[in-house]
Protein backbone atom coordinates (compact mmCIF):
# COMPACT_ATOMS: atom_id res chain seq x y z
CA UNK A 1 26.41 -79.41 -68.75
CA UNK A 2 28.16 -78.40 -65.44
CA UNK A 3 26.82 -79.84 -62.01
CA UNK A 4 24.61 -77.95 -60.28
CA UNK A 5 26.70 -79.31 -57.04
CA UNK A 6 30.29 -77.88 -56.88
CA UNK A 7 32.13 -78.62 -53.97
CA UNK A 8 33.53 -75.04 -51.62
CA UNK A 9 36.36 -75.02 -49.34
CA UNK A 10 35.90 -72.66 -46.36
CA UNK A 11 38.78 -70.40 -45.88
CA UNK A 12 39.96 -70.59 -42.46
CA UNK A 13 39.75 -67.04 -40.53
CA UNK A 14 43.34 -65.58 -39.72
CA UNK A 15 42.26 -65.26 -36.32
CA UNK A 16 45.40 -67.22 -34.03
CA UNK A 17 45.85 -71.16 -33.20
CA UNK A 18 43.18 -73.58 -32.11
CA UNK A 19 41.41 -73.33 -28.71
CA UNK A 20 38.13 -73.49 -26.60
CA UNK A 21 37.49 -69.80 -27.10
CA UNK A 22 34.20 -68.50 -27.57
CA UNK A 23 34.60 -65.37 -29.42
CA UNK A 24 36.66 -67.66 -32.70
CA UNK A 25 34.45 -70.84 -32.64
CA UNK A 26 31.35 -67.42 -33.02
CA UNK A 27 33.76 -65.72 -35.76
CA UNK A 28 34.42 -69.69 -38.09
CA UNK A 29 30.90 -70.51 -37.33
CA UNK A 30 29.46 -67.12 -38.84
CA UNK A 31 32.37 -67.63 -41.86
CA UNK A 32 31.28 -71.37 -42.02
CA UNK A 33 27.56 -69.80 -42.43
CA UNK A 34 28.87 -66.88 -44.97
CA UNK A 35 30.41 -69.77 -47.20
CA UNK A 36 27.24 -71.57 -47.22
CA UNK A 37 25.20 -69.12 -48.24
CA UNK A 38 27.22 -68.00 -50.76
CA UNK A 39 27.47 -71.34 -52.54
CA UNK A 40 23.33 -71.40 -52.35
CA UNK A 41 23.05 -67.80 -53.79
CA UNK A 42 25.47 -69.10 -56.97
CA UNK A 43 23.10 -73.12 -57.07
CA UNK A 44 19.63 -70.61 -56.67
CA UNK A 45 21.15 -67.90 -59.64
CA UNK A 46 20.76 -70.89 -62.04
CA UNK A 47 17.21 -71.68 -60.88
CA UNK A 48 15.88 -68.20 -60.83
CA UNK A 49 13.46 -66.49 -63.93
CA UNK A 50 14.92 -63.85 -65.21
CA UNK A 51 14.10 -60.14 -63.63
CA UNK A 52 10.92 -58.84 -65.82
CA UNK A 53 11.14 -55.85 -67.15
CA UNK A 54 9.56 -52.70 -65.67
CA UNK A 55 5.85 -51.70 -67.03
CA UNK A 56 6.83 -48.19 -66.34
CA UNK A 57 10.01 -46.18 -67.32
CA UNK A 58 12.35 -45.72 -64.42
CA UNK A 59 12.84 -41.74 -63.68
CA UNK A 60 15.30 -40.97 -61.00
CA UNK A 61 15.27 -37.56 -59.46
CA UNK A 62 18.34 -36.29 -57.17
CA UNK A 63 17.39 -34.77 -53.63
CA UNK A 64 18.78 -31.30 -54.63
CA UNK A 65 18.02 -31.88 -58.33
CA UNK A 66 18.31 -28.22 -58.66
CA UNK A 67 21.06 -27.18 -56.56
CA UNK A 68 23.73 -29.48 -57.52
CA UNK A 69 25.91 -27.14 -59.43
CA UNK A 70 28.96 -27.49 -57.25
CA UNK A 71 30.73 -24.73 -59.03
CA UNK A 72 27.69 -21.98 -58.31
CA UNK A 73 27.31 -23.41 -54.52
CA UNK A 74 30.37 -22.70 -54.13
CA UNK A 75 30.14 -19.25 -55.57
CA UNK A 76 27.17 -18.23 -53.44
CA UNK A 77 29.32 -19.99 -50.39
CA UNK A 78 32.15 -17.51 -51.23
CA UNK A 79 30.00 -14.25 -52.10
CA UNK A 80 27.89 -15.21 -48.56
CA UNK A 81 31.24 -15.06 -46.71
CA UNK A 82 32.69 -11.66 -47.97
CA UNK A 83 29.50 -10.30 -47.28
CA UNK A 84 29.75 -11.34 -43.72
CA UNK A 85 33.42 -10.08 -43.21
CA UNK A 86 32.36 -6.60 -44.81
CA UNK A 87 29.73 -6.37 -42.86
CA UNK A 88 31.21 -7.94 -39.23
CA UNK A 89 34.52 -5.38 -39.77
């Protein structure tokens, strides 16, 4: 059985040498707090039920569900445009 522990080495930010400045202790403190959570979303995965399954079936409708024939948009595009230059001339 593998330990629910496991040890995580924060990779250090490529962000230039040491210093008191303000903007890279903010950038390895938000990486340090990445890291963390990270490591307690893999320890929680362990812990966590399994996702139940869905009383009703799923149906998933496009937003142009009937208009998403890309070759007769494009059609109606083209036919809509010599139309236009016949009738601007």
């Amino acid at each position: 059985m593998s330990s629910v522990i496991q040890p995580k080495q924060v990779t250090p930010l490529p962000i230039g040498p040491g210093g008191n400045n303000s903007i890279k202790n903010q950038m390895n403190d938000t990486n340090t707090q990445l890291a963390m959570m990270s490591v307690q979303i893999n320890a929680d995965k362990k812990f966590d039920p399994p996702v139940p399954k869905s009383v009703t079936k799923q149906v998933i409708q496009g937003f142009c569900s009937g208009a998403n024939d890309i070759p007769t948009v494009l059609s109606i595009i083209g036919s809509i445009c010599i139309v236009y230059g016949m009738v601007a001339k």
